[in-house]
PDB file of N, CA and C in Angstrom:
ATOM      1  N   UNK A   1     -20.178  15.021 -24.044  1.00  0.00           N
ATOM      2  CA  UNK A   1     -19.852  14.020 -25.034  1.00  0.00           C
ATOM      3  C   UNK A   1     -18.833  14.590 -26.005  1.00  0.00           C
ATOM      4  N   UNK A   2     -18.289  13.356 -26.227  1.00  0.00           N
ATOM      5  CA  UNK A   2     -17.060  13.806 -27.141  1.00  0.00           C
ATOM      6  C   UNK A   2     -17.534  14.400 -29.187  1.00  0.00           C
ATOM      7  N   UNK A   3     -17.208  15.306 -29.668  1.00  0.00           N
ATOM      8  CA  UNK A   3     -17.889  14.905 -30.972  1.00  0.00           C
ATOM      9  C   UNK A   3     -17.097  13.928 -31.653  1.00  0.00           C
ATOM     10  N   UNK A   4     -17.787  13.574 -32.470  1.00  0.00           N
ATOM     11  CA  UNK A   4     -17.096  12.625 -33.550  1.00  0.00           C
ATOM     12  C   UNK A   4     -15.786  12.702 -34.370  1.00  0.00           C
ATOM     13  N   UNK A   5     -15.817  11.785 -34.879  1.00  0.00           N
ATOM     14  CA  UNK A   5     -13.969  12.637 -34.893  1.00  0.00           C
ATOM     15  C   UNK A   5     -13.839  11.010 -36.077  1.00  0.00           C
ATOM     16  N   UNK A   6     -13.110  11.306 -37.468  1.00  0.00           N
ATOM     17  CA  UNK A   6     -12.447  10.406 -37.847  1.00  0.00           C
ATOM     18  C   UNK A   6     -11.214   9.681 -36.905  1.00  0.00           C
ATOM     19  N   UNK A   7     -10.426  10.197 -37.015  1.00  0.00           N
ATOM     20  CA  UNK A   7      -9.503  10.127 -35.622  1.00  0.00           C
ATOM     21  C   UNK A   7      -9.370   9.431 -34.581  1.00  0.00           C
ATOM     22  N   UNK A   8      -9.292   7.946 -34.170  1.00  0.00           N
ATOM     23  CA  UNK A   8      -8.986   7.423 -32.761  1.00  0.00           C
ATOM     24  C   UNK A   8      -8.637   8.662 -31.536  1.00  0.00           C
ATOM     25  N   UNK A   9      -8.763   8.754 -30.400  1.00  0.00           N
ATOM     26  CA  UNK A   9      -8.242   9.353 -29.415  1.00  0.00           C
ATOM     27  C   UNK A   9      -7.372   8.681 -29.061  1.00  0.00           C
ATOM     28  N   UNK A  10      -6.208   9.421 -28.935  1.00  0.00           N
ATOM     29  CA  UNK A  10      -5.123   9.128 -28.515  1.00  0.00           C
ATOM     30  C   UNK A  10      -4.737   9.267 -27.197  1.00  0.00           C
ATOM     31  N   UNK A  11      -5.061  10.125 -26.247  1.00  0.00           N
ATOM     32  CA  UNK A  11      -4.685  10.462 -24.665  1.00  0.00           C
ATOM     33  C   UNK A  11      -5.633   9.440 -24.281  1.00  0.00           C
ATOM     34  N   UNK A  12      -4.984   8.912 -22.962  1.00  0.00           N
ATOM     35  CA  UNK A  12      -5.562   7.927 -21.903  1.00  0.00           C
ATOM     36  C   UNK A  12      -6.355   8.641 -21.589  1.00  0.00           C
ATOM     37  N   UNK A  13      -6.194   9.880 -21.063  1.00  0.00           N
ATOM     38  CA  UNK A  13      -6.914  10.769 -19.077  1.00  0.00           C
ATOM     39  C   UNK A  13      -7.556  11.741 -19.840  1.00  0.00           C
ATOM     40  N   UNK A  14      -8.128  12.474 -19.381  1.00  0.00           N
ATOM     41  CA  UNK A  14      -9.274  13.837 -19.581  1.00  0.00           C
ATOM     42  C   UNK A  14      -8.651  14.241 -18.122  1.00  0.00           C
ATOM     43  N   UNK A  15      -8.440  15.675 -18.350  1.00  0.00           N
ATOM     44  CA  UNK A  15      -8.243  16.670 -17.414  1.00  0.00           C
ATOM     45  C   UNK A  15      -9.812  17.207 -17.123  1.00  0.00           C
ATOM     46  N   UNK A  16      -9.756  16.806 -15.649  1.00  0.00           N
ATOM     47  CA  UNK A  16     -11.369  17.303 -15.264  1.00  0.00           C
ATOM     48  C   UNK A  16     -11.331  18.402 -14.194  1.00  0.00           C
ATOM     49  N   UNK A  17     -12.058  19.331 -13.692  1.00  0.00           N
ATOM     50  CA  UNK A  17     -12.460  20.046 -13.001  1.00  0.00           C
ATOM     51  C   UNK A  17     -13.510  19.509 -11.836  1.00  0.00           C
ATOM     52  N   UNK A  18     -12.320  19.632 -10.621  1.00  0.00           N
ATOM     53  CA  UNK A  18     -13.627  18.985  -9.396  1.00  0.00           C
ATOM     54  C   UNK A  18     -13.754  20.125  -8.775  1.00  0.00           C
ATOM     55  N   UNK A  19     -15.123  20.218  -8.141  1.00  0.00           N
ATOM     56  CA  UNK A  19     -14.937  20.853  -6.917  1.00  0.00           C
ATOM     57  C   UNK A  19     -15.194  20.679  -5.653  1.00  0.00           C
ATOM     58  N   UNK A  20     -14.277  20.992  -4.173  1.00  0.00           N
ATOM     59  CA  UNK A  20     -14.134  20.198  -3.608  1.00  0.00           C
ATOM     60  C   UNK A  20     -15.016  21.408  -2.548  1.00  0.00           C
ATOM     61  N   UNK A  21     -15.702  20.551  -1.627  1.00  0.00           N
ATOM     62  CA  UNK A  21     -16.057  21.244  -0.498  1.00  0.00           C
ATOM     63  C   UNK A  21     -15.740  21.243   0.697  1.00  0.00           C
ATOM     64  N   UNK A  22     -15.492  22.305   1.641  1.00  0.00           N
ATOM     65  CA  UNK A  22     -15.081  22.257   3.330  1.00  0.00           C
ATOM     66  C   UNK A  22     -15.670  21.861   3.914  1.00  0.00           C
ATOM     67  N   UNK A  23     -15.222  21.505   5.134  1.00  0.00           N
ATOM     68  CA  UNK A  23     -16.593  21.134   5.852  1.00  0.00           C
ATOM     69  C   UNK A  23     -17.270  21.589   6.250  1.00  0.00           C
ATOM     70  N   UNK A  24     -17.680  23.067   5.999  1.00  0.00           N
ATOM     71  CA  UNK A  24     -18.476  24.346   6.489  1.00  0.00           C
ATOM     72  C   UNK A  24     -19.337  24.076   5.538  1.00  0.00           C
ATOM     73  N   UNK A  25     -18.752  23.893   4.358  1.00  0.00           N
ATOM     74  CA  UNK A  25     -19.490  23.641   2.942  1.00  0.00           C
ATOM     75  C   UNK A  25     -19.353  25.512   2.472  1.00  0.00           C
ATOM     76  N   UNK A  26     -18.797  26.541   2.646  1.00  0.00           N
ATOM     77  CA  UNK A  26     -19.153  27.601   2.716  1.00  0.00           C
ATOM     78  C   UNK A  26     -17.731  28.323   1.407  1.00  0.00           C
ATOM     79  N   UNK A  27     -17.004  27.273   1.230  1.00  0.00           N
ATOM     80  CA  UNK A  27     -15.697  27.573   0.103  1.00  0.00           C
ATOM     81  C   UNK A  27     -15.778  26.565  -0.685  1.00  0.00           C
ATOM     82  N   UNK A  28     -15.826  26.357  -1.990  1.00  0.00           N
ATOM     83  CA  UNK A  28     -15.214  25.402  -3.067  1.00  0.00           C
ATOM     84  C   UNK A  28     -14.393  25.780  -3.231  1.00  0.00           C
ATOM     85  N   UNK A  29     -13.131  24.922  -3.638  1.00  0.00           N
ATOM     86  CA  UNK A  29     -11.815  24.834  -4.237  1.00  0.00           C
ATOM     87  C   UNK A  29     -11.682  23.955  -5.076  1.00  0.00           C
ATOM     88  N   UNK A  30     -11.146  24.398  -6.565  1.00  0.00           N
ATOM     89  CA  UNK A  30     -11.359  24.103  -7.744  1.00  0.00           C
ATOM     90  C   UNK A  30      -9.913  23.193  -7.919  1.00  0.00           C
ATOM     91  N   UNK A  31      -9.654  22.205  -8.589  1.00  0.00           N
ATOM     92  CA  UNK A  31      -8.644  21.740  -8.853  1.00  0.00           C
ATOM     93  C   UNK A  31      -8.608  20.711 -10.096  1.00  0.00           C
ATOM     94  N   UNK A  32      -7.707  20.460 -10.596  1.00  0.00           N
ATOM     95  CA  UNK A  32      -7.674  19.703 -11.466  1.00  0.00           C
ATOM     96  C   UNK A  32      -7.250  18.332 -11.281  1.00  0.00           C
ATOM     97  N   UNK A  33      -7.723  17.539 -11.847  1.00  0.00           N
ATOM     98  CA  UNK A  33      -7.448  16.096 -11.767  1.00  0.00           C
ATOM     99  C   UNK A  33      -7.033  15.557 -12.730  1.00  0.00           C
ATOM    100  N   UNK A  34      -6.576  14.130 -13.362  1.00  0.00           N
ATOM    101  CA  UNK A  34      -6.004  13.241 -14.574  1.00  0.00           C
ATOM    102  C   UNK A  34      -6.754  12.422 -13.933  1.00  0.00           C
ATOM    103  N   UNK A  35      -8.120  11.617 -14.967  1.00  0.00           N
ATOM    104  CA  UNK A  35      -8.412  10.526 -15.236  1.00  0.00           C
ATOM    105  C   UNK A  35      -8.831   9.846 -15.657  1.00  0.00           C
ATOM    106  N   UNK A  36      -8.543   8.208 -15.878  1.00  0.00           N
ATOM    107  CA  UNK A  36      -8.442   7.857 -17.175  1.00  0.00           C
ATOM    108  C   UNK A  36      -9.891   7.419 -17.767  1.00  0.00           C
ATOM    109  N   UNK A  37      -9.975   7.939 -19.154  1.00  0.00           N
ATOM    110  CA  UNK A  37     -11.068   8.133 -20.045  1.00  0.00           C
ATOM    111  C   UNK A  37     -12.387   7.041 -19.653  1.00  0.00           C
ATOM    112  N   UNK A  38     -12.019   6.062 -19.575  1.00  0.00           N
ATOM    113  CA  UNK A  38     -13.011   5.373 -19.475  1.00  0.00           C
ATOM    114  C   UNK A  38     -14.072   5.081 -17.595  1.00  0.00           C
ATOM    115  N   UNK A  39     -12.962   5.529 -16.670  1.00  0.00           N
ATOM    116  CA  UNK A  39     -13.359   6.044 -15.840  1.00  0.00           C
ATOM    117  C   UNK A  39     -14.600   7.408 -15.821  1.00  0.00           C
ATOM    118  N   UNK A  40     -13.872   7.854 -16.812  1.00  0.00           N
ATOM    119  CA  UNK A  40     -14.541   9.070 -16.309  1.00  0.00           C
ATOM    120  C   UNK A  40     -15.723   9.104 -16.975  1.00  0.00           C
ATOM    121  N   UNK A  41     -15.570   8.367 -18.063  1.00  0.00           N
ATOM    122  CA  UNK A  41     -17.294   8.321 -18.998  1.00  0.00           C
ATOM    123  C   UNK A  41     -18.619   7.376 -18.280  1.00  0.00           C
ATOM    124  N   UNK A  42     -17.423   6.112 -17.177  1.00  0.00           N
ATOM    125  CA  UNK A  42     -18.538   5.729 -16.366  1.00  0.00           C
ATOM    126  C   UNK A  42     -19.227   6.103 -15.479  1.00  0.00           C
ATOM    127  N   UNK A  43     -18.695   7.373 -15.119  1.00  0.00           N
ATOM    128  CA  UNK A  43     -18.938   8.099 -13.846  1.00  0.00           C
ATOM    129  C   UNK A  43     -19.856   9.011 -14.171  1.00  0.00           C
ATOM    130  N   UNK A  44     -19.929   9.784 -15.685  1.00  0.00           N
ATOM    131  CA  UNK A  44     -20.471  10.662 -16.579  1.00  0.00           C
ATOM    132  C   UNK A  44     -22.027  10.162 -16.848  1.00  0.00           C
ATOM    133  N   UNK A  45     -21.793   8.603 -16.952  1.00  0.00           N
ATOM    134  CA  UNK A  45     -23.122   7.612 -17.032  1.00  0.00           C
ATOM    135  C   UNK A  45     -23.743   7.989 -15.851  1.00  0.00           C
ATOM    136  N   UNK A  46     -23.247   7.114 -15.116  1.00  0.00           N
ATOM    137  CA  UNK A  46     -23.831   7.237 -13.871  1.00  0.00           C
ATOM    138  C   UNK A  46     -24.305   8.452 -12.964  1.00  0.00           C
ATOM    139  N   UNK A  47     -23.873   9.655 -13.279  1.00  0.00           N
ATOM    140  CA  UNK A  47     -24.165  10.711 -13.119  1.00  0.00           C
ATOM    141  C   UNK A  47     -25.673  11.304 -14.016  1.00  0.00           C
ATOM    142  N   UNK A  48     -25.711  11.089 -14.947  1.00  0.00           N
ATOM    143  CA  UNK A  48     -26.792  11.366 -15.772  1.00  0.00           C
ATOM    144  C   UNK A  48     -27.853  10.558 -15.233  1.00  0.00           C
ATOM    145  N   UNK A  49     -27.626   9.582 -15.156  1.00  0.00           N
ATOM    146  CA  UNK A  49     -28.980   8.238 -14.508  1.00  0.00           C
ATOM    147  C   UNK A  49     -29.714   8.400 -13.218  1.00  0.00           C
ATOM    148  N   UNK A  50     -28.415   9.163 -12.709  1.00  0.00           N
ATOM    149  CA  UNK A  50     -28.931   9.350 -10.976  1.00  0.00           C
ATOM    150  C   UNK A  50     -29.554  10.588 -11.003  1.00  0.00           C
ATOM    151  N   UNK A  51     -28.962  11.447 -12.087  1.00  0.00           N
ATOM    152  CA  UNK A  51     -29.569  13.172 -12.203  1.00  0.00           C
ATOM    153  C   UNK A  51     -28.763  13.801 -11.234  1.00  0.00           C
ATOM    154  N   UNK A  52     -27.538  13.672 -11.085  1.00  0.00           N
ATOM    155  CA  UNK A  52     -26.728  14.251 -10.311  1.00  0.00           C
ATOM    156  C   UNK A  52     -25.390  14.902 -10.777  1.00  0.00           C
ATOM    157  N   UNK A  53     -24.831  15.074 -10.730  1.00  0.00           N
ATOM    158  CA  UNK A  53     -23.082  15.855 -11.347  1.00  0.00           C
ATOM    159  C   UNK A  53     -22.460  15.098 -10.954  1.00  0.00           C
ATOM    160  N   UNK A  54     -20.765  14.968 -11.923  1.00  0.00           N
ATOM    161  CA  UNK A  54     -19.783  14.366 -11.745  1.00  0.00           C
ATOM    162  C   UNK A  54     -19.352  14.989 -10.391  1.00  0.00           C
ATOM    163  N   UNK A  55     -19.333  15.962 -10.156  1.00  0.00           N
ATOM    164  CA  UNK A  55     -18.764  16.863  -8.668  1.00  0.00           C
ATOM    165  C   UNK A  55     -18.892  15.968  -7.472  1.00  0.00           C
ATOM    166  N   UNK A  56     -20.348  15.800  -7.761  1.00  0.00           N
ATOM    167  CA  UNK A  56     -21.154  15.316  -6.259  1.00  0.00           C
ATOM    168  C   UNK A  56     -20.859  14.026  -6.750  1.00  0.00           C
ATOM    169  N   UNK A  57     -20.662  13.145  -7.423  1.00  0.00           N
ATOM    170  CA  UNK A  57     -19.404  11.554  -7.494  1.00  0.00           C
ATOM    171  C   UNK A  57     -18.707  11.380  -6.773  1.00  0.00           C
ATOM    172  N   UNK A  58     -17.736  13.106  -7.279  1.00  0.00           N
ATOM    173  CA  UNK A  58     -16.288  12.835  -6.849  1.00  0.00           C
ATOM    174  C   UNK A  58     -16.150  12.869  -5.369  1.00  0.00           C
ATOM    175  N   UNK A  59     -17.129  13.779  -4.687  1.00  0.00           N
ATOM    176  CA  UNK A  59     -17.081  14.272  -3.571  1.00  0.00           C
ATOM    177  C   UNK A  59     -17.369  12.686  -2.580  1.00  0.00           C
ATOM    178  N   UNK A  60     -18.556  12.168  -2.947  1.00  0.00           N
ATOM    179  CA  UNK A  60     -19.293  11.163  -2.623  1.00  0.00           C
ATOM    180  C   UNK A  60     -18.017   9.970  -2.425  1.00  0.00           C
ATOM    181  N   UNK A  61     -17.470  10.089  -3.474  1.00  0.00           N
ATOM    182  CA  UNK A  61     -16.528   8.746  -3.523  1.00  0.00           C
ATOM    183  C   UNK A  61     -14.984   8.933  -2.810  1.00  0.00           C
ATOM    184  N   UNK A  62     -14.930  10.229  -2.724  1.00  0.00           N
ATOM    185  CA  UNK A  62     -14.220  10.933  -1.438  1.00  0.00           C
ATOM    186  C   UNK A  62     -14.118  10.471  -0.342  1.00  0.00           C
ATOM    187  N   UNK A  63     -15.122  10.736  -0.352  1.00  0.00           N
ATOM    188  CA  UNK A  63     -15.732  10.657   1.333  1.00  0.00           C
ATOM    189  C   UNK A  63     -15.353   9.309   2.067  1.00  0.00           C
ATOM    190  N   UNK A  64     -16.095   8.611   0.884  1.00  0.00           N
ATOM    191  CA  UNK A  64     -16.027   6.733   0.958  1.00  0.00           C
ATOM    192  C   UNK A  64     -14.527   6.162   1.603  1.00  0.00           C
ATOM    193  N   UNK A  65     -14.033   7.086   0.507  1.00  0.00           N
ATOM    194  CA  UNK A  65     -12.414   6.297   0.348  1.00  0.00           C
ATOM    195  C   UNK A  65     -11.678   6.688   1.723  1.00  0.00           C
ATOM    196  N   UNK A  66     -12.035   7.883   2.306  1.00  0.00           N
ATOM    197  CA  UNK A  66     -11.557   8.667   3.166  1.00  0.00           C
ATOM    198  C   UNK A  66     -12.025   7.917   4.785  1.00  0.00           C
ATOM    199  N   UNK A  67     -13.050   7.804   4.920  1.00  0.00           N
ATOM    200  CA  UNK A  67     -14.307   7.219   6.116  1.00  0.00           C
ATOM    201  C   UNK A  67     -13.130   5.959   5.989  1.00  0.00           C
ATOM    202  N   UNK A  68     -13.136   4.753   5.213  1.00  0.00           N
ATOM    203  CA  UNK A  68     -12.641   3.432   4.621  1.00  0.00           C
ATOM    204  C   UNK A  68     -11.194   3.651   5.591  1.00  0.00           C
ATOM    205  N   UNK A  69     -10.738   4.389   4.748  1.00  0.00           N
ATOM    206  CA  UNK A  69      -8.967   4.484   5.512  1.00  0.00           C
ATOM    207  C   UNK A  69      -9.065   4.941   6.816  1.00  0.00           C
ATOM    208  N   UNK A  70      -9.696   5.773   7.367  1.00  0.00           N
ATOM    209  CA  UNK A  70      -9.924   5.771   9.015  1.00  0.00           C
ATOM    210  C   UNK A  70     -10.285   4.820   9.737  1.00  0.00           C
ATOM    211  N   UNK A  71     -10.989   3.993   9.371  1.00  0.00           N
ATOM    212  CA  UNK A  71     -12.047   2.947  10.088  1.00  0.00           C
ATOM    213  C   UNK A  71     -11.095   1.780   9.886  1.00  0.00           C
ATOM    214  N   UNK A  72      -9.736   1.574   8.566  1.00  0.00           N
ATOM    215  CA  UNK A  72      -9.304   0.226   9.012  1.00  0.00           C
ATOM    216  C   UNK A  72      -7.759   1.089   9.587  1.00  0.00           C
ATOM    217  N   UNK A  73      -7.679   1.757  10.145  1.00  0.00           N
ATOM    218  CA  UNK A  73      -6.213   2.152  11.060  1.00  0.00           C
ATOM    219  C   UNK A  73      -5.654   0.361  11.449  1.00  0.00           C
ATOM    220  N   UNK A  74      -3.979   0.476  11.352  1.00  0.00           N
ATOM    221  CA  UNK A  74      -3.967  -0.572  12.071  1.00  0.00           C
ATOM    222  C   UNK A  74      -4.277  -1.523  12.921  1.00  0.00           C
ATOM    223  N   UNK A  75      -4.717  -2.672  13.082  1.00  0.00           N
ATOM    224  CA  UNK A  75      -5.254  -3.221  14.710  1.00  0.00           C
ATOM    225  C   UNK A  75      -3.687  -4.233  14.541  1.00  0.00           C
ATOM    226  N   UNK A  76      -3.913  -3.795  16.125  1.00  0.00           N
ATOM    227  CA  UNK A  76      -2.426  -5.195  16.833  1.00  0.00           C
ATOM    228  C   UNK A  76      -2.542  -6.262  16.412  1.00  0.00           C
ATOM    229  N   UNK A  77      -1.652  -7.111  16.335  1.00  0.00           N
ATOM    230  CA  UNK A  77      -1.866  -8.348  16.128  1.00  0.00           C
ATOM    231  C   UNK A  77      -2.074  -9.050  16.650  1.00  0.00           C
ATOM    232  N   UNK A  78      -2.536 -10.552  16.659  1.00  0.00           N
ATOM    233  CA  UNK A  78      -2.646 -11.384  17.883  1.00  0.00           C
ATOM    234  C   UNK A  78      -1.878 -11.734  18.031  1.00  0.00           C
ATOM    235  N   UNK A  79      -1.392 -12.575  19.583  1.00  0.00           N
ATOM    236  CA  UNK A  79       0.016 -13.018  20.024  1.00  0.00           C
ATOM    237  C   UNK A  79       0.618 -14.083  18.926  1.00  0.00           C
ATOM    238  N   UNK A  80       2.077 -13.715  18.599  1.00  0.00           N
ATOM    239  CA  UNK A  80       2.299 -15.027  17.434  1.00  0.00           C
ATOM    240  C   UNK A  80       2.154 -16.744  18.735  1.00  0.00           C
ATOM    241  N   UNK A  81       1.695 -17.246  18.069  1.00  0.00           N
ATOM    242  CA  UNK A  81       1.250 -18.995  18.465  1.00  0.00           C
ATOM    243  C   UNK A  81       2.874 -19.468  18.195  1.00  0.00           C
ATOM    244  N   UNK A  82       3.598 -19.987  19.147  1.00  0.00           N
ATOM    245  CA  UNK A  82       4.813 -20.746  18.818  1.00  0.00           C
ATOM    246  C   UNK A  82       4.953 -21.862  19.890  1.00  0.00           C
ATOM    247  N   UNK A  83       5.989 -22.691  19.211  1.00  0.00           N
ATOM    248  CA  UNK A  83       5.564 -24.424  19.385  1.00  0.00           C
ATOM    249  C   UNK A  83       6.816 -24.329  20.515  1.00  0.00           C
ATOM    250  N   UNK A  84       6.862 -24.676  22.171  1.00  0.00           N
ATOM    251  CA  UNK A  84       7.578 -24.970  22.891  1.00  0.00           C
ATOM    252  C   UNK A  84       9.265 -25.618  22.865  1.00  0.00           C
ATOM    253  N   UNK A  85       9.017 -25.939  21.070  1.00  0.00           N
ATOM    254  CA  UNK A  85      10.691 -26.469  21.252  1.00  0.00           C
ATOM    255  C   UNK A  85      11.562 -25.380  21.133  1.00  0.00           C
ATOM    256  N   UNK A  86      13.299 -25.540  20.967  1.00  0.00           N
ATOM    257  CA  UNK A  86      14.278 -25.056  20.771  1.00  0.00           C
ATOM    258  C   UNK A  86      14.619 -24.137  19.270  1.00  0.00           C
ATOM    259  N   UNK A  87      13.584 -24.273  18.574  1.00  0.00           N
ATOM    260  CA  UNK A  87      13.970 -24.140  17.117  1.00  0.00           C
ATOM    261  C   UNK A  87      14.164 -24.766  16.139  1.00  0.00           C
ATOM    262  N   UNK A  88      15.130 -24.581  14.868  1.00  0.00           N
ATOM    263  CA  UNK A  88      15.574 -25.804  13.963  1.00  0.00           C
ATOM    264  C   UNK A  88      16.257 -26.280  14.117  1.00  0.00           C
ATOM    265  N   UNK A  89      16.356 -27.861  13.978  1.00  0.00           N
ATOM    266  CA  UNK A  89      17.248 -28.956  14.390  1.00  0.00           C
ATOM    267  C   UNK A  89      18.430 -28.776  13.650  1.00  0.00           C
ATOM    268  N   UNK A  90      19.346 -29.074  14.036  1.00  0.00           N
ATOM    269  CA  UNK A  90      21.023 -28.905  13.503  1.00  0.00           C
ATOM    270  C   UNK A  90      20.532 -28.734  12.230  1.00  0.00           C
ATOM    271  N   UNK A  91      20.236 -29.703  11.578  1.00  0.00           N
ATOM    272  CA  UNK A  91      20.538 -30.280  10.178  1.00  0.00           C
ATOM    273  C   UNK A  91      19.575 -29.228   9.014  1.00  0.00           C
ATOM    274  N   UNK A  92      19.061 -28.161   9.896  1.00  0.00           N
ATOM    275  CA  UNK A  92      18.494 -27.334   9.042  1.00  0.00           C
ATOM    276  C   UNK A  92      18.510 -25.933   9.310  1.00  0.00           C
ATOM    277  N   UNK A  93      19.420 -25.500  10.067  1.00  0.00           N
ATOM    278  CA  UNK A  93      19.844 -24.429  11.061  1.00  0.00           C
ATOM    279  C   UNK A  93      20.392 -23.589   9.594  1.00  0.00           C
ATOM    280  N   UNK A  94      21.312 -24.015   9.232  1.00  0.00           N
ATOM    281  CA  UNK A  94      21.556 -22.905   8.131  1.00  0.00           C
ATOM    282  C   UNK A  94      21.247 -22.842   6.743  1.00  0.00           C
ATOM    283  N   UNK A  95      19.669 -23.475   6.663  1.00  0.00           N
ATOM    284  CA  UNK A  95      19.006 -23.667   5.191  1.00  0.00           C
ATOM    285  C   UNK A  95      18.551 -22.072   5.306  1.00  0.00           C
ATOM    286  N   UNK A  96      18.268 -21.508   4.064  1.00  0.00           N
ATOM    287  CA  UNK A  96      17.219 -20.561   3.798  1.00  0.00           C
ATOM    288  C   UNK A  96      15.603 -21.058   3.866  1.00  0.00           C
ATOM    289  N   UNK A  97      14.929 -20.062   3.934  1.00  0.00           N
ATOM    290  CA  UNK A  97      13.738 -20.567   3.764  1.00  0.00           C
ATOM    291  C   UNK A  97      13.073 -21.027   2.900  1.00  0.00           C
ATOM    292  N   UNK A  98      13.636 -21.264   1.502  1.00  0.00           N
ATOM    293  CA  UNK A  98      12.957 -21.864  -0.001  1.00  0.00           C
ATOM    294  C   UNK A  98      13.814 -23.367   0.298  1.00  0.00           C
ATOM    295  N   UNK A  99      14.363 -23.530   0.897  1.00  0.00           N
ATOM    296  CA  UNK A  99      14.778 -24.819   0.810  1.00  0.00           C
ATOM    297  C   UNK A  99      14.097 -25.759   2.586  1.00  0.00           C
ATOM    298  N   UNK A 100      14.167 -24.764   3.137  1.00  0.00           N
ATOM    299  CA  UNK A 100      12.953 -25.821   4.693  1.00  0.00           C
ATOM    300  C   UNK A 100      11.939 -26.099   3.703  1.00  0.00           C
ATOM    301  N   UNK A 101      10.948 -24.932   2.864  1.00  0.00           N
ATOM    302  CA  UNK A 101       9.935 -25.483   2.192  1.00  0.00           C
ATOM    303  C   UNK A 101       9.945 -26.613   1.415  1.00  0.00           C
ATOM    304  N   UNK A 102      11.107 -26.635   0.525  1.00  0.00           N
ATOM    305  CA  UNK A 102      11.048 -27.986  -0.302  1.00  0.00           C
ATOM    306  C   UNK A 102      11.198 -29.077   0.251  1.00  0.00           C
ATOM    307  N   UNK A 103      11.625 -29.602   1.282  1.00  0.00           N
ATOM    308  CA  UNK A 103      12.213 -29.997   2.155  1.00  0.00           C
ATOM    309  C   UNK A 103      10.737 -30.765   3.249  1.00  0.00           C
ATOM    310  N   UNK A 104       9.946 -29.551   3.329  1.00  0.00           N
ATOM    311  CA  UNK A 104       9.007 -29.886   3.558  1.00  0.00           C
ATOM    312  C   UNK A 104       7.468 -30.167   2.957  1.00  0.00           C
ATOM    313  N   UNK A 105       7.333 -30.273   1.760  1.00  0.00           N
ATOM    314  CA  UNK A 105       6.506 -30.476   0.414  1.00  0.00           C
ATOM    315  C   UNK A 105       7.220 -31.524  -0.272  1.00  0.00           C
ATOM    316  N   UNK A 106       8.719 -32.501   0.279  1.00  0.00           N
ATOM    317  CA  UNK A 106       9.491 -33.493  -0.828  1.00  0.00           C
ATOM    318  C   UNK A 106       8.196 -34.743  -0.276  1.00  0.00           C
ATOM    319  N   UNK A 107       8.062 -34.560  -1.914  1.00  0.00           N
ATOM    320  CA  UNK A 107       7.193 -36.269  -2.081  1.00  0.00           C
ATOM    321  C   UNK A 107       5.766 -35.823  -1.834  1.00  0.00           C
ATOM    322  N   UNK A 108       5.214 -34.884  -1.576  1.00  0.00           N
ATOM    323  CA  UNK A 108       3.715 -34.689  -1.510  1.00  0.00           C
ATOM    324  C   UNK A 108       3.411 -33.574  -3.127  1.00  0.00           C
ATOM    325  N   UNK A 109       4.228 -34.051  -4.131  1.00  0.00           N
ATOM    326  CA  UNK A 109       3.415 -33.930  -5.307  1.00  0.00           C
ATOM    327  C   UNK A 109       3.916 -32.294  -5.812  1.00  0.00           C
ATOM    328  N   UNK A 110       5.134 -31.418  -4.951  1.00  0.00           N
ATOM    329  CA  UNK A 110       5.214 -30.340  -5.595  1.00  0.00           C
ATOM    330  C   UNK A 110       6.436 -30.298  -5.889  1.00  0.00           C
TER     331      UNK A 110
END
């Protein structure tokens, strides 16, 4: 906890100390982080409630973020669906596309 202080705080971030583990679990590596204050006091909460350390948060929420980005890797797309004709008719062949839209929304209210 912060002490009291006449003083507003002025810095956004708190420089914190994580430590990170291998996957041996058999080395920590210490590093520093920036983040911002109110983050980090919720995390500080929540750490106290659970009876656990900010460390094991950071690690935890690591993990999450890490697992998350593997699991959505790109997927292909499905085949694009297109309509058997020729394309755009003469009369709209060299519109941009903000004007097919208006064009196609004239008189339904936009």
């Amino acid at each position: 906890m912060r002490a009291p202080s006449s003083k507003p705080l002025e810095r956004k971030h708190d420089l914190i100390w994580a430590a990170i583990h291998e996957n041996m679990g058999s080395h920590i590596m210490k590093t520093t982080i920036e983040i911002a204050d109110d983050l980090f006091e919720r995390a500080q909460r929540l750490a106290r409630k659970e009876k656990t350390t900010f460390r094991s948060l950071t690690e935890q929420g690591l993990r999450l973020v890490l697992k998350e980005k593997q699991q959505n890797k790109p997927r292909k797309l499905p085949p694009l669906v297109t309509y058997g004709g020729s394309g755009l008719t003469d009369e709209f062949k060299d519109w941009d596309w903000n004007k097919i839209r208006d064009e196609i929304y004239r008189g339904r209210g936009t």
